[in-house]
N, C-alpha and C. Protein backbone atom coordinates (compact mmCIF):
# COMPACT_ATOMS: atom_id res chain seq x y z
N UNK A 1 -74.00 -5.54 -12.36
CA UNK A 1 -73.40 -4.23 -12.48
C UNK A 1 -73.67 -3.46 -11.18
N UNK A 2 -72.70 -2.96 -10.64
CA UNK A 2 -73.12 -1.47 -9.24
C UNK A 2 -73.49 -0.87 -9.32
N UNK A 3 -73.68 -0.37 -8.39
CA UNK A 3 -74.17 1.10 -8.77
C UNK A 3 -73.05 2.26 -8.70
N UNK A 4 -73.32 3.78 -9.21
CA UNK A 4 -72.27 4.61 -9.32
C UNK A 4 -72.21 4.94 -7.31
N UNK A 5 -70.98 5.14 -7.16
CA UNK A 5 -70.97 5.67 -6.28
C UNK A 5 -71.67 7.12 -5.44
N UNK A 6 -72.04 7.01 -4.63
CA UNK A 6 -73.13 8.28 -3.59
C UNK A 6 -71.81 8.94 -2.58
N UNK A 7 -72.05 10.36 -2.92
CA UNK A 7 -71.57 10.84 -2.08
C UNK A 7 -72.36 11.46 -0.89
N UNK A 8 -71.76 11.87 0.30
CA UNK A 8 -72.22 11.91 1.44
C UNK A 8 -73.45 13.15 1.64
N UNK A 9 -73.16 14.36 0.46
CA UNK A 9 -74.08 15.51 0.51
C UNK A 9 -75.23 14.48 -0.03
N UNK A 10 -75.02 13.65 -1.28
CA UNK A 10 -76.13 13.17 -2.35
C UNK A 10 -76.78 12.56 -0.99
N UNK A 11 -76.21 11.52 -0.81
CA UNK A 11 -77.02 10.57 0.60
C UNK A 11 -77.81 11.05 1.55
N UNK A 12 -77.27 12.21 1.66
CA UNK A 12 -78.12 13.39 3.13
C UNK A 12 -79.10 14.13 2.42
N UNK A 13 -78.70 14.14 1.12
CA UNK A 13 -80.15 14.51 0.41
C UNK A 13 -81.51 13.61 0.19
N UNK A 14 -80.88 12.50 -0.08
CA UNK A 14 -81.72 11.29 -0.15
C UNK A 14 -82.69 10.92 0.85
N UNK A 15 -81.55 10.45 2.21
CA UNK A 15 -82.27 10.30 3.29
C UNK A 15 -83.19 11.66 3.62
N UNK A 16 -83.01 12.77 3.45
CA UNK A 16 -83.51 13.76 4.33
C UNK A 16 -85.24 14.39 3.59
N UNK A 17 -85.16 13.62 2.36
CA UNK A 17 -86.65 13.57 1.53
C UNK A 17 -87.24 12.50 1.57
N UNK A 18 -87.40 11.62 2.83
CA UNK A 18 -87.64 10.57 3.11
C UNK A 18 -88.63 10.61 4.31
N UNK A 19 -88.54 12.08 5.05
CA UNK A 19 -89.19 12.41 6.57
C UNK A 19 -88.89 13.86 6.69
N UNK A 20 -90.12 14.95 7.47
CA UNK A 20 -89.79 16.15 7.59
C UNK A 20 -89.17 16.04 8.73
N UNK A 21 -87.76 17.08 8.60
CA UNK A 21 -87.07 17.41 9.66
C UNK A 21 -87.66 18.65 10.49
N UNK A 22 -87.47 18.94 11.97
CA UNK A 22 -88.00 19.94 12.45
C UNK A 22 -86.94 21.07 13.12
N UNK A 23 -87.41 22.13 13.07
CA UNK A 23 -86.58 23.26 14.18
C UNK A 23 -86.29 23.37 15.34
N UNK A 24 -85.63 23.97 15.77
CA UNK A 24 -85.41 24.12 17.03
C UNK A 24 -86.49 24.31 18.25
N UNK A 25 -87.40 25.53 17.70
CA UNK A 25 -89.10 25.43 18.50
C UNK A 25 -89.56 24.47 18.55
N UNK A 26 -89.91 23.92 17.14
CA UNK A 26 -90.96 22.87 16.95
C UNK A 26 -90.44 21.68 17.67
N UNK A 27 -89.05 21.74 18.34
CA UNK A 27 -88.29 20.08 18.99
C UNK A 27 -88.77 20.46 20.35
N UNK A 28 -88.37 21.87 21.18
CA UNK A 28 -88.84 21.98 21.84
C UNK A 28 -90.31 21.42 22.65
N UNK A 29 -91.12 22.37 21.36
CA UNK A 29 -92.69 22.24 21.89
C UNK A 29 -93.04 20.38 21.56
N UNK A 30 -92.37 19.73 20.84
CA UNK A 30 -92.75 18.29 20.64
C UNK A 30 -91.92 18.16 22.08
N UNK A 31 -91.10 18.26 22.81
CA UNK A 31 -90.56 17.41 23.50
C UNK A 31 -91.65 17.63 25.33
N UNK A 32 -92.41 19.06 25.16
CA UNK A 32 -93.22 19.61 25.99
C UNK A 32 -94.26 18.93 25.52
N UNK A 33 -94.94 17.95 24.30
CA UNK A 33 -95.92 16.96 23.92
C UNK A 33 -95.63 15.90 24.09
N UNK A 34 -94.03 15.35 24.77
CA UNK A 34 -94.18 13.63 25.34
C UNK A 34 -93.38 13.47 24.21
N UNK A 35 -92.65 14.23 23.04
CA UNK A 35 -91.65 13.78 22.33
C UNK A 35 -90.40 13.07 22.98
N UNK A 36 -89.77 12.60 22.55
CA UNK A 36 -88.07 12.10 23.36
C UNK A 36 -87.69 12.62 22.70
N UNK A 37 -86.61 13.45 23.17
CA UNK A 37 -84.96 14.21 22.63
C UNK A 37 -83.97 13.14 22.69
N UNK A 38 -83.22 12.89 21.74
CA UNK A 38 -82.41 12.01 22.02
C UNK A 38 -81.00 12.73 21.51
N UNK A 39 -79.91 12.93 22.52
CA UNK A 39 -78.81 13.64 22.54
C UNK A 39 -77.56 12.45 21.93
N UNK A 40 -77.25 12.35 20.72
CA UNK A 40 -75.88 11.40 20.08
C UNK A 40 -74.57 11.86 19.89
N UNK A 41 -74.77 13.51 20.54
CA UNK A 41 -73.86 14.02 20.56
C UNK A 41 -72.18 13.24 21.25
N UNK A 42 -70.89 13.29 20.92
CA UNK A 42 -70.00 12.46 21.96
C UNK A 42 -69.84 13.56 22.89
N UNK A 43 -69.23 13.01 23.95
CA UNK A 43 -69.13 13.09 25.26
C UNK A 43 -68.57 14.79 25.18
N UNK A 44 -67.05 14.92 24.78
CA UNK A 44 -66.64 15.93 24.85
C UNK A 44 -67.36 17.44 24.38
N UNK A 45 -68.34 17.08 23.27
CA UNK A 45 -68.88 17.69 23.05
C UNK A 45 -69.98 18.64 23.93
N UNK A 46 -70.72 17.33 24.73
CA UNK A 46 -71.39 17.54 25.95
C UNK A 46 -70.95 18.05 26.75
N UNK A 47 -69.64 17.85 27.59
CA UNK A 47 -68.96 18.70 28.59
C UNK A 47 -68.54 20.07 28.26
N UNK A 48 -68.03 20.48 26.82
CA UNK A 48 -68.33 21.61 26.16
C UNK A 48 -69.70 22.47 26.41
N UNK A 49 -70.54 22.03 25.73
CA UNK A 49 -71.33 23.19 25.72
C UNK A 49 -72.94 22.77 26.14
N UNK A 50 -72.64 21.47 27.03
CA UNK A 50 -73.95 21.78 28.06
C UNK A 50 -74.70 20.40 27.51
N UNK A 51 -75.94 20.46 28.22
CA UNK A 51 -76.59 19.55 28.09
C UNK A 51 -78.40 20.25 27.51
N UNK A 52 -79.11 19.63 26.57
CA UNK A 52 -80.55 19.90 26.64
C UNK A 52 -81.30 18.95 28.35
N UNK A 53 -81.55 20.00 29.13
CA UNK A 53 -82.51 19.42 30.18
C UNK A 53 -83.37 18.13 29.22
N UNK A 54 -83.78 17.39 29.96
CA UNK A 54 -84.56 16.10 29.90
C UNK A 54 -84.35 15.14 28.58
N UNK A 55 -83.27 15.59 28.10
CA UNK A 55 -83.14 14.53 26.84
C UNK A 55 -82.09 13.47 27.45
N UNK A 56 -82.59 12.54 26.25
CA UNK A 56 -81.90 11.13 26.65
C UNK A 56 -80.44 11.14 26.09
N UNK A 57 -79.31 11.32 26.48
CA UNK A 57 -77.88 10.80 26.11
C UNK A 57 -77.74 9.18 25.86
N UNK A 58 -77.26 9.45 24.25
CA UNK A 58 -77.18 7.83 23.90
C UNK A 58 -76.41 8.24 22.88
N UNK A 59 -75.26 7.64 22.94
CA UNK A 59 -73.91 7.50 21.73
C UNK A 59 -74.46 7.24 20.70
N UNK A 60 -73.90 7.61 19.63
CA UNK A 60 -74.85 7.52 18.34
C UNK A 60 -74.48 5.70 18.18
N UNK A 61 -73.18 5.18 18.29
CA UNK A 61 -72.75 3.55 18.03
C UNK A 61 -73.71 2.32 18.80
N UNK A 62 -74.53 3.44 20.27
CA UNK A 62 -75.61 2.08 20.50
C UNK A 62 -76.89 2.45 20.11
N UNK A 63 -77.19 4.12 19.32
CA UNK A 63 -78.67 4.37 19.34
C UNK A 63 -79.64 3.19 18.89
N UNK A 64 -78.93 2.30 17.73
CA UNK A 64 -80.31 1.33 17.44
C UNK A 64 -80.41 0.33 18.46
N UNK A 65 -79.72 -0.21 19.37
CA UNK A 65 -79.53 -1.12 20.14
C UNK A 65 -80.38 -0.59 21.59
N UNK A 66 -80.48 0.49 22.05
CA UNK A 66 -81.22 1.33 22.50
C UNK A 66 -82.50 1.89 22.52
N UNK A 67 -82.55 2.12 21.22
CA UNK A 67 -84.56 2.50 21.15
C UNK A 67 -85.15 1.70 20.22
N UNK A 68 -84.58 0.68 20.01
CA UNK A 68 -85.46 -1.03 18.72
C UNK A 68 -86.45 -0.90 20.74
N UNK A 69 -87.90 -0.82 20.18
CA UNK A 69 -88.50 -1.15 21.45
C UNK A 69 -88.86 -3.03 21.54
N UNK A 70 -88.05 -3.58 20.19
CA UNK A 70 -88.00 -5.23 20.61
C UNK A 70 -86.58 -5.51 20.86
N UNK A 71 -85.47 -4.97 20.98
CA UNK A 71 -84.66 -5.41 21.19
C UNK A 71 -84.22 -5.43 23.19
N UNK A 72 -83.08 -6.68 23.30
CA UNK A 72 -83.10 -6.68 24.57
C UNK A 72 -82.53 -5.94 24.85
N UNK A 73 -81.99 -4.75 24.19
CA UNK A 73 -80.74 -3.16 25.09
C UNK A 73 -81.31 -2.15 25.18
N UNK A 74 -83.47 -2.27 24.99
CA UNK A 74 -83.44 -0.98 24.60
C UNK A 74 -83.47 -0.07 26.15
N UNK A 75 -83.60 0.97 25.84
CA UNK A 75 -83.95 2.19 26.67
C UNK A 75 -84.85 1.87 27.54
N UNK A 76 -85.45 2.48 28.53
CA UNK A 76 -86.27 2.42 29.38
C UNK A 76 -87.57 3.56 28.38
N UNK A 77 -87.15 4.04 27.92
CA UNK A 77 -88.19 4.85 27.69
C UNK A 77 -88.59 4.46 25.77
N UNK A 78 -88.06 3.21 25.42
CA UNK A 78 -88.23 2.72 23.87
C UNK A 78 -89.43 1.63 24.05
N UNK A 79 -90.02 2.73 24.23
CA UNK A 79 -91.69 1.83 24.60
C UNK A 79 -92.43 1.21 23.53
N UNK A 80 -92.19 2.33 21.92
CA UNK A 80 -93.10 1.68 21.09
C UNK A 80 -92.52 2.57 20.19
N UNK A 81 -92.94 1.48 18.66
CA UNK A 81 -92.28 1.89 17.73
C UNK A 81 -93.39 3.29 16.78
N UNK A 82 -94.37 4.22 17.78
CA UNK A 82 -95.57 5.39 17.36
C UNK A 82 -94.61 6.28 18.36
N UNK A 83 -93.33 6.00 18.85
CA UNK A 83 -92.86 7.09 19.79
C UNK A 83 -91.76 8.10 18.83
N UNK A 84 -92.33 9.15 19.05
CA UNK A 84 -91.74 10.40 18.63
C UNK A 84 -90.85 10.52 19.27
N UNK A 85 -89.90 10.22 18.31
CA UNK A 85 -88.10 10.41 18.39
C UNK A 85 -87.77 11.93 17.68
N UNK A 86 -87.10 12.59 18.43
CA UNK A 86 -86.13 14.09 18.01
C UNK A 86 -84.58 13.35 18.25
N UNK A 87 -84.28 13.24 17.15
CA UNK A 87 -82.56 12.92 17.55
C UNK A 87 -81.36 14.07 17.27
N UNK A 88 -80.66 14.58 18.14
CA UNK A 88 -79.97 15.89 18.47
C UNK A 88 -78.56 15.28 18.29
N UNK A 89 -77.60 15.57 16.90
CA UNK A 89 -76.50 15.60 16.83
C UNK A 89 -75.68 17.32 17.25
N UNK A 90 -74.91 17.49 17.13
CA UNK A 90 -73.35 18.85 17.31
C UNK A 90 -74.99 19.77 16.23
N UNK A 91 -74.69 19.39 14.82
CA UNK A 91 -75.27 20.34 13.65
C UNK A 91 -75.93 20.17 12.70
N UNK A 92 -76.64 19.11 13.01
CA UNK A 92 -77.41 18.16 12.20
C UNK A 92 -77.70 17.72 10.82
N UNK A 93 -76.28 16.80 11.04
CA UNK A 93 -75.66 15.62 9.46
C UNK A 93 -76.05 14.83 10.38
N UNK A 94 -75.10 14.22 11.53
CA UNK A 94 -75.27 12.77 11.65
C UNK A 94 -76.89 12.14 12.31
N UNK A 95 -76.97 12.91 12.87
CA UNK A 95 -78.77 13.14 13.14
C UNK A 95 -79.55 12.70 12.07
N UNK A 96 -79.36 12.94 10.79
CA UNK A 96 -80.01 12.45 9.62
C UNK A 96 -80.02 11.19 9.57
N UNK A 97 -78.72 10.85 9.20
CA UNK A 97 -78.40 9.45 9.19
C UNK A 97 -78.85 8.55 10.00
N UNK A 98 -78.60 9.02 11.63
CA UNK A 98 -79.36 8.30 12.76
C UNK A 98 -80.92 8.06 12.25
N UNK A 99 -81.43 8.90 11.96
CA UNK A 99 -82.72 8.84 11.73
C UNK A 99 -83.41 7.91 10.56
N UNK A 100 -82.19 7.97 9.29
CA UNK A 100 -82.78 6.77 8.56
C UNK A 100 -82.70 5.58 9.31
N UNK A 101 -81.68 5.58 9.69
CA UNK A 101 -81.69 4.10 10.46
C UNK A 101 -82.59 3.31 11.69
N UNK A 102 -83.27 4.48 12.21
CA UNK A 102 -84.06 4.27 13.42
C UNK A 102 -85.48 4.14 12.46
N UNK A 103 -85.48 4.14 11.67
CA UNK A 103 -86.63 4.41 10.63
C UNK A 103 -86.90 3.17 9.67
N UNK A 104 -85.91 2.06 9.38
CA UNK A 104 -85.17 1.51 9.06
C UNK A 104 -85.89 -0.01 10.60
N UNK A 105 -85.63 0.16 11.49
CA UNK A 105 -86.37 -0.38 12.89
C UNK A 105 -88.07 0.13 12.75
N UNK A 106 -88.59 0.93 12.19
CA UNK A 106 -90.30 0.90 11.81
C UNK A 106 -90.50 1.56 12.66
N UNK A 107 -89.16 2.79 13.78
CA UNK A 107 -89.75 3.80 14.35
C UNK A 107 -90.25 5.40 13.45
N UNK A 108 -91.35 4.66 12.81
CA UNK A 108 -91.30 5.70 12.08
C UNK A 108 -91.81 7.48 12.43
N UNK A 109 -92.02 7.61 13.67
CA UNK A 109 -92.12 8.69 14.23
C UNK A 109 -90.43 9.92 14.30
N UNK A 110 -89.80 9.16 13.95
CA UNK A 110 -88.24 9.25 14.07
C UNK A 110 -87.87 10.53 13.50
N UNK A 111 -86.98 11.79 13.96
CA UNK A 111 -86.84 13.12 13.32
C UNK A 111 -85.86 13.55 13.68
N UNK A 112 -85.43 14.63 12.93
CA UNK A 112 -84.10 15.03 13.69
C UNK A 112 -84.57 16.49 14.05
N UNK A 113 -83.19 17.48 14.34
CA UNK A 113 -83.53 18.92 14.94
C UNK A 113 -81.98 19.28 13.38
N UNK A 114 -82.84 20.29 13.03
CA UNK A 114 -82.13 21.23 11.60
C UNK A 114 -81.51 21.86 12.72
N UNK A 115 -79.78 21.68 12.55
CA UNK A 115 -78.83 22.46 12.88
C UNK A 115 -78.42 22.07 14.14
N UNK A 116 -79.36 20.75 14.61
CA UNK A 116 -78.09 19.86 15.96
C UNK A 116 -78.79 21.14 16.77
N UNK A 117 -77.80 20.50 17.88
CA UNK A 117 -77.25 20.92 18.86
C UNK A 117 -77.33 22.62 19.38
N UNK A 118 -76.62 22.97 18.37
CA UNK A 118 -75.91 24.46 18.30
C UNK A 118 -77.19 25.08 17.41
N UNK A 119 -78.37 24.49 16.87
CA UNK A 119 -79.54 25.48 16.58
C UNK A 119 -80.59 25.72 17.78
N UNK A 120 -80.40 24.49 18.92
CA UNK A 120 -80.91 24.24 20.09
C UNK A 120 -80.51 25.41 20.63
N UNK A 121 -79.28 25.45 20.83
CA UNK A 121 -78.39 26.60 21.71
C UNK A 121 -78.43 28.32 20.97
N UNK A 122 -78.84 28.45 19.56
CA UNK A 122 -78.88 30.08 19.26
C UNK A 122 -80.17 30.53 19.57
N UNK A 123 -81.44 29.27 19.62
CA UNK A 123 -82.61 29.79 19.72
C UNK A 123 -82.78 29.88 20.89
N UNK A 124 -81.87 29.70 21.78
CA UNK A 124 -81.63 30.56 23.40
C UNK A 124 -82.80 29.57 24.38
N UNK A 125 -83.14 28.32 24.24
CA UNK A 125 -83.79 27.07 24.63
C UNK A 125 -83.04 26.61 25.53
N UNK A 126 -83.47 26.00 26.70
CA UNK A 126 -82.98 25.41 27.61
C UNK A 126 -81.37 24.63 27.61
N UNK A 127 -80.52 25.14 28.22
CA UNK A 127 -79.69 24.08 28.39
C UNK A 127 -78.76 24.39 29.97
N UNK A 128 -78.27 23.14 30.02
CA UNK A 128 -77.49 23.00 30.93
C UNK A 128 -76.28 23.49 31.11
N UNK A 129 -75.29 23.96 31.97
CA UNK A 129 -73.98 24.91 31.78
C UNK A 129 -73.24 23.59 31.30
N UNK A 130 -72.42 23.75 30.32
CA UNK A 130 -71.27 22.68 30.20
C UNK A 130 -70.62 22.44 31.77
N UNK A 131 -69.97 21.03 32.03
CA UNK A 131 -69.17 20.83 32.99
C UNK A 131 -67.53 21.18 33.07
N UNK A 132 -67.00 21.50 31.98
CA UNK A 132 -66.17 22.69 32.45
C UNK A 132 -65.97 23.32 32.63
């Protein structure tokens, strides 16, 4: 027998009582403690409305292929699976998801930022001018 079908709020509920998510400060001051920011935002988005200084840009379609610190694609900086991951979607849904899955690889340091991107950007935190 299946199971009943999950919808996408239920699932983001699921995953998201699984690991505390953090704020916009608290990503900050972790990323000023040797945290990695990791930006999955797509491209256009980025040329829109800027970049977070020192975070890592990685498409959300290669993030696991990228920071597995045993796999052969990872990152230069997917040193170990005790590394404090902040993963930065637009508004932070798909950030969740990223995060079960990087979690899922036994990075269990793995987190997202409540409200993406654009909670980065109201709490008036570093960023880069968009390139248009």
């Amino acid at each position: 027998m299946s199971a009943a079908p999950v919808g996408i709020d239920e699932l983001l509920e699921r995953v998201r009582a699984t690991y505390e998510r953090i704020g916009a400060a608290e990503a900050h001051a972790a990323s000023l403690d040797g945290a990695l920011l990791v930006d999955i935002r797509y491209q256009a988005l980025r040329e829109r409305d800027g970049l977070i200084p020192g975070a890592l840009v990685i498409e959300r379609n290669e993030l696991e292929w990228r920071l597995d610190p045993l796999g052969s694609h990872r990152a230069p900086e997917a040193t170990s699976h005790d590394l404090r991951i902040v993963v930065i979607c637009n508004e932070g849904y798909a950030s969740s998801l990223a995060v079960a899955s990087l979690r899922a690889l036994g990075l269990r340091r793995a987190t997202d930022l409540i409200g993406g991107f654009q909670a980065w950007k109201s709490a008036a935190l570093p960023v880069t001018a968009p390139s248009v």
